[in-house]
N, C-alpha and C. Protein backbone atom coordinates (compact mmCIF):
# COMPACT_ATOMS: atom_id res chain seq x y z
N UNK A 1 71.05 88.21 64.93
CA UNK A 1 71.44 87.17 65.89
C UNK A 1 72.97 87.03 65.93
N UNK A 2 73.64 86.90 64.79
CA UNK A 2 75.01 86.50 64.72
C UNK A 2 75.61 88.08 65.57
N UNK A 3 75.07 89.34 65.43
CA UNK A 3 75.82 90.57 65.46
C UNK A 3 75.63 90.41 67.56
N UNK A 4 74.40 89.62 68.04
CA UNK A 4 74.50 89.81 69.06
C UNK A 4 75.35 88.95 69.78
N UNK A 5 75.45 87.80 68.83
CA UNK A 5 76.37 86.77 69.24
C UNK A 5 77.92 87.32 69.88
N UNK A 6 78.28 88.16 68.61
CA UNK A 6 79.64 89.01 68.62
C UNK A 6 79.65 89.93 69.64
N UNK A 7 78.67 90.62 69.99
CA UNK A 7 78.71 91.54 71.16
C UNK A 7 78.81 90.95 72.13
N UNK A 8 78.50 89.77 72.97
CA UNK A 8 78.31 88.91 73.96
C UNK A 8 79.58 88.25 73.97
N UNK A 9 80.27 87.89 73.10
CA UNK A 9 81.49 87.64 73.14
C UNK A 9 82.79 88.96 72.89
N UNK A 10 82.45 89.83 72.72
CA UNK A 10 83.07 91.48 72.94
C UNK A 10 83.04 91.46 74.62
N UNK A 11 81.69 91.65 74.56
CA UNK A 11 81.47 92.17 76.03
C UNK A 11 82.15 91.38 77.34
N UNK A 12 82.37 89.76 77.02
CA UNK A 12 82.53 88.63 78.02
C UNK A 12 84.03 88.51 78.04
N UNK A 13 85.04 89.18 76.56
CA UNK A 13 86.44 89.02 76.76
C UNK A 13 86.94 90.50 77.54
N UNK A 14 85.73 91.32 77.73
CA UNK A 14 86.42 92.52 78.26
C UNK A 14 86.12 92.14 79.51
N UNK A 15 85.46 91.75 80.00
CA UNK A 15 84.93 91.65 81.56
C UNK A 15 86.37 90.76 82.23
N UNK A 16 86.63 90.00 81.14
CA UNK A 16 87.61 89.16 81.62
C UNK A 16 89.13 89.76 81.83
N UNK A 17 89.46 90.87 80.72
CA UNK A 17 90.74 91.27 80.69
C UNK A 17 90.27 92.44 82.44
N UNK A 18 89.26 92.87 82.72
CA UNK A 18 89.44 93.46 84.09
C UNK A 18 89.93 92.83 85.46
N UNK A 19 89.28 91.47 84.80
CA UNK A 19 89.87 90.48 86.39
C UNK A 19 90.98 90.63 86.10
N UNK A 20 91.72 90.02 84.69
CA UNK A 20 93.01 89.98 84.75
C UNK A 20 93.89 90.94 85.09
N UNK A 21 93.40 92.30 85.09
CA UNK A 21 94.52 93.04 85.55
C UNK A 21 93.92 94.10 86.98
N UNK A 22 92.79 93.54 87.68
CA UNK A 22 92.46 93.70 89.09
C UNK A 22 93.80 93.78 89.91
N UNK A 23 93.69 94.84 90.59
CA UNK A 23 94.65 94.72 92.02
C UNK A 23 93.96 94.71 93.20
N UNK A 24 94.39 94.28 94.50
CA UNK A 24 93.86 94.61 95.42
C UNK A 24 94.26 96.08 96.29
N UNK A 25 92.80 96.53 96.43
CA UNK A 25 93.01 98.45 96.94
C UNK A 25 93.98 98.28 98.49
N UNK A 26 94.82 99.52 98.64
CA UNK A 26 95.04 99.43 99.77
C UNK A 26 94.03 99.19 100.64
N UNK A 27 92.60 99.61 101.01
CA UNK A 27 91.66 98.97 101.77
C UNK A 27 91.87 97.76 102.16
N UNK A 28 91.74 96.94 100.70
CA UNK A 28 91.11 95.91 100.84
C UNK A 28 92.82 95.24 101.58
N UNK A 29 93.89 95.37 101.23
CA UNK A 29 94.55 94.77 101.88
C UNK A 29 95.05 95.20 103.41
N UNK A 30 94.35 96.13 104.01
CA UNK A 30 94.18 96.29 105.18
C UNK A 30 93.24 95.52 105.95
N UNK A 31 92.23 95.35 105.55
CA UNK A 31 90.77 94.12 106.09
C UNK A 31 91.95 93.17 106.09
N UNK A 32 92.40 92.28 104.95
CA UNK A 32 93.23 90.79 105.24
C UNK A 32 94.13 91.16 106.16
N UNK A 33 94.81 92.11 106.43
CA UNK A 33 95.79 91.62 107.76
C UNK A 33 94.94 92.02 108.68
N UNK A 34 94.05 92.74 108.81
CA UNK A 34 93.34 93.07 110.05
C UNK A 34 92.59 91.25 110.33
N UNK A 35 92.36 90.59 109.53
CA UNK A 35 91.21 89.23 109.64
C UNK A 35 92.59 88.42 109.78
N UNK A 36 93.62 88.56 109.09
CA UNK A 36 94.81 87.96 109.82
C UNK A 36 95.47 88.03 111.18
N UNK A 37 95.22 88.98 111.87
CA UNK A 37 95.41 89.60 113.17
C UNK A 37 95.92 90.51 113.62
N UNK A 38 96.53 91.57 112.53
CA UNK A 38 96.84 92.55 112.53
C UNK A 38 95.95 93.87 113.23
N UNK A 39 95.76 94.49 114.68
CA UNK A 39 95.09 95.78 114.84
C UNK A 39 95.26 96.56 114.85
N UNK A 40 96.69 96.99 114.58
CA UNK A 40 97.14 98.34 114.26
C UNK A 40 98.11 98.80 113.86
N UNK A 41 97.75 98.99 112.02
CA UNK A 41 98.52 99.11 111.03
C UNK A 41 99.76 100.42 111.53
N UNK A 42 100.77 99.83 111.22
CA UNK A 42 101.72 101.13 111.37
C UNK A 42 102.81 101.64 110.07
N UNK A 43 102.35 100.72 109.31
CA UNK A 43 103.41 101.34 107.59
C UNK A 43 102.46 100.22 106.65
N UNK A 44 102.16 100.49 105.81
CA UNK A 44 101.63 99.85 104.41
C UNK A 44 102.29 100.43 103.21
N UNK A 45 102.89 100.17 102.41
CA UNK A 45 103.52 99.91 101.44
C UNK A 45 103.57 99.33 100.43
N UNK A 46 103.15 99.58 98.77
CA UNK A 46 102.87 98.47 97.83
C UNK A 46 104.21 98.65 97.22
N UNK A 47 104.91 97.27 96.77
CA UNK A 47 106.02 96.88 96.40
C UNK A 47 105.61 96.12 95.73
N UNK A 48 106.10 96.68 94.04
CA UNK A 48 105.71 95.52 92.87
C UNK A 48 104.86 94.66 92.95
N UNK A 49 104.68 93.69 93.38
CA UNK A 49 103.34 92.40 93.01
C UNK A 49 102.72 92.49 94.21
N UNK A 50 103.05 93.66 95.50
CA UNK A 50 102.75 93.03 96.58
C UNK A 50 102.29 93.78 97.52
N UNK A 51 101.54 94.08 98.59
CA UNK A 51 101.11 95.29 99.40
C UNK A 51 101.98 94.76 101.05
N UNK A 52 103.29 95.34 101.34
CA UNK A 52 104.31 94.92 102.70
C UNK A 52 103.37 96.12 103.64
N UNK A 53 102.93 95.69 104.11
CA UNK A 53 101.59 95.67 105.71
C UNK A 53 102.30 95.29 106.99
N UNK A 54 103.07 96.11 107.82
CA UNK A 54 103.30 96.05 109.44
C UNK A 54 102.66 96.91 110.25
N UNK A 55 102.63 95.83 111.52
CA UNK A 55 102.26 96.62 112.59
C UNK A 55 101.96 96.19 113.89
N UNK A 56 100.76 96.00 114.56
CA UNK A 56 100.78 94.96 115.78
C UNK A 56 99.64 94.12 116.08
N UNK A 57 100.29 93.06 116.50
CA UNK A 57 98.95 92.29 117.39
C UNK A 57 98.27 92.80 118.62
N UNK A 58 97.42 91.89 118.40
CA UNK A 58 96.45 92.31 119.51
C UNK A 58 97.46 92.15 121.02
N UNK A 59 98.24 91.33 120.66
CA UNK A 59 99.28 91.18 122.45
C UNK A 59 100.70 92.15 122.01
N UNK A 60 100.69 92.75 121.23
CA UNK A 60 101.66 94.08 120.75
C UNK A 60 102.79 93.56 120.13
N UNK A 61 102.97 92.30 119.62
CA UNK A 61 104.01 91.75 118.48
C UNK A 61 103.79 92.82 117.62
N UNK A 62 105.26 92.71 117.04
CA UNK A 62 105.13 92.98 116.13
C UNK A 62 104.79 92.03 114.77
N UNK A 63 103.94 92.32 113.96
CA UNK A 63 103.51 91.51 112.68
C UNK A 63 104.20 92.18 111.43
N UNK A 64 104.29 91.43 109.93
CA UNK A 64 105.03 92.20 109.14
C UNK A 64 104.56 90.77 107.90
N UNK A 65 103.41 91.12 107.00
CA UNK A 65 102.90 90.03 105.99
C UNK A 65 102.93 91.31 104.51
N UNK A 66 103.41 90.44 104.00
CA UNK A 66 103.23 90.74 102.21
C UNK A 66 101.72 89.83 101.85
N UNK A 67 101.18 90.84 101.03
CA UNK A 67 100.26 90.03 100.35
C UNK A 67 100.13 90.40 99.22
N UNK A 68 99.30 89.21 98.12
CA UNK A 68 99.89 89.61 97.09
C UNK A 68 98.92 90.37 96.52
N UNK A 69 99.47 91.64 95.69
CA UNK A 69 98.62 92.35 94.87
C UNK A 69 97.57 91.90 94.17
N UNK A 70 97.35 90.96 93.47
CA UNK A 70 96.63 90.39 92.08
C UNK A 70 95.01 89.95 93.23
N UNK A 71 95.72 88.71 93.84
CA UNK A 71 94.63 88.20 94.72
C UNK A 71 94.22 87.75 96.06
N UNK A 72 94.90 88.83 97.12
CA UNK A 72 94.74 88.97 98.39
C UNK A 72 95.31 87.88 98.96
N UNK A 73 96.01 86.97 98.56
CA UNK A 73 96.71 85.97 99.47
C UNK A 73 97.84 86.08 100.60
N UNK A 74 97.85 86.02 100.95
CA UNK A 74 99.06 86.62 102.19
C UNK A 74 100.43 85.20 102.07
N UNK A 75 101.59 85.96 101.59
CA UNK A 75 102.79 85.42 101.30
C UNK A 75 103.27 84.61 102.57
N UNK A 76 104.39 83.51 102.00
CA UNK A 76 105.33 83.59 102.90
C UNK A 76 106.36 84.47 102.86
């Protein structure tokens, strides 16, 4: 009992150090500016903490959002 105890708490601090050092895939930070309004990516770029994503709106602005690596939030 005690040895499974220890494994369950092995197993539950590793699961945890993965969130902690999760990034978000270039994919995935293509979906957030695309659901931000971004339709057509024209440079993506990860810069230290951050994935710099331009390109255009749907009315042909140009758009240009950092978001952040760790947990998909889109910067100011």
């Amino acid at each position: 009992m005690l040895v499974a105890l220890a494994l369950n708490g092995l197993i539950a601090v590793a699961g945890h150090a993965r969130e902690v050092d999760a990034i978000i895939s270039e994919s995935e930070a293509r979906n957030i500016a695309w659901s931000a309004g971004l339709v057509h990516v024209e440079e993506i770029t990860r810069a230290d903490d951050r994935w710099e994503i331009s390109g255009r709106s749907v009315d042909d602005d140009e758009m240009i959002l950092d978001i952040d690596i760790r947990n998909g939030r889109i910067l100011d």
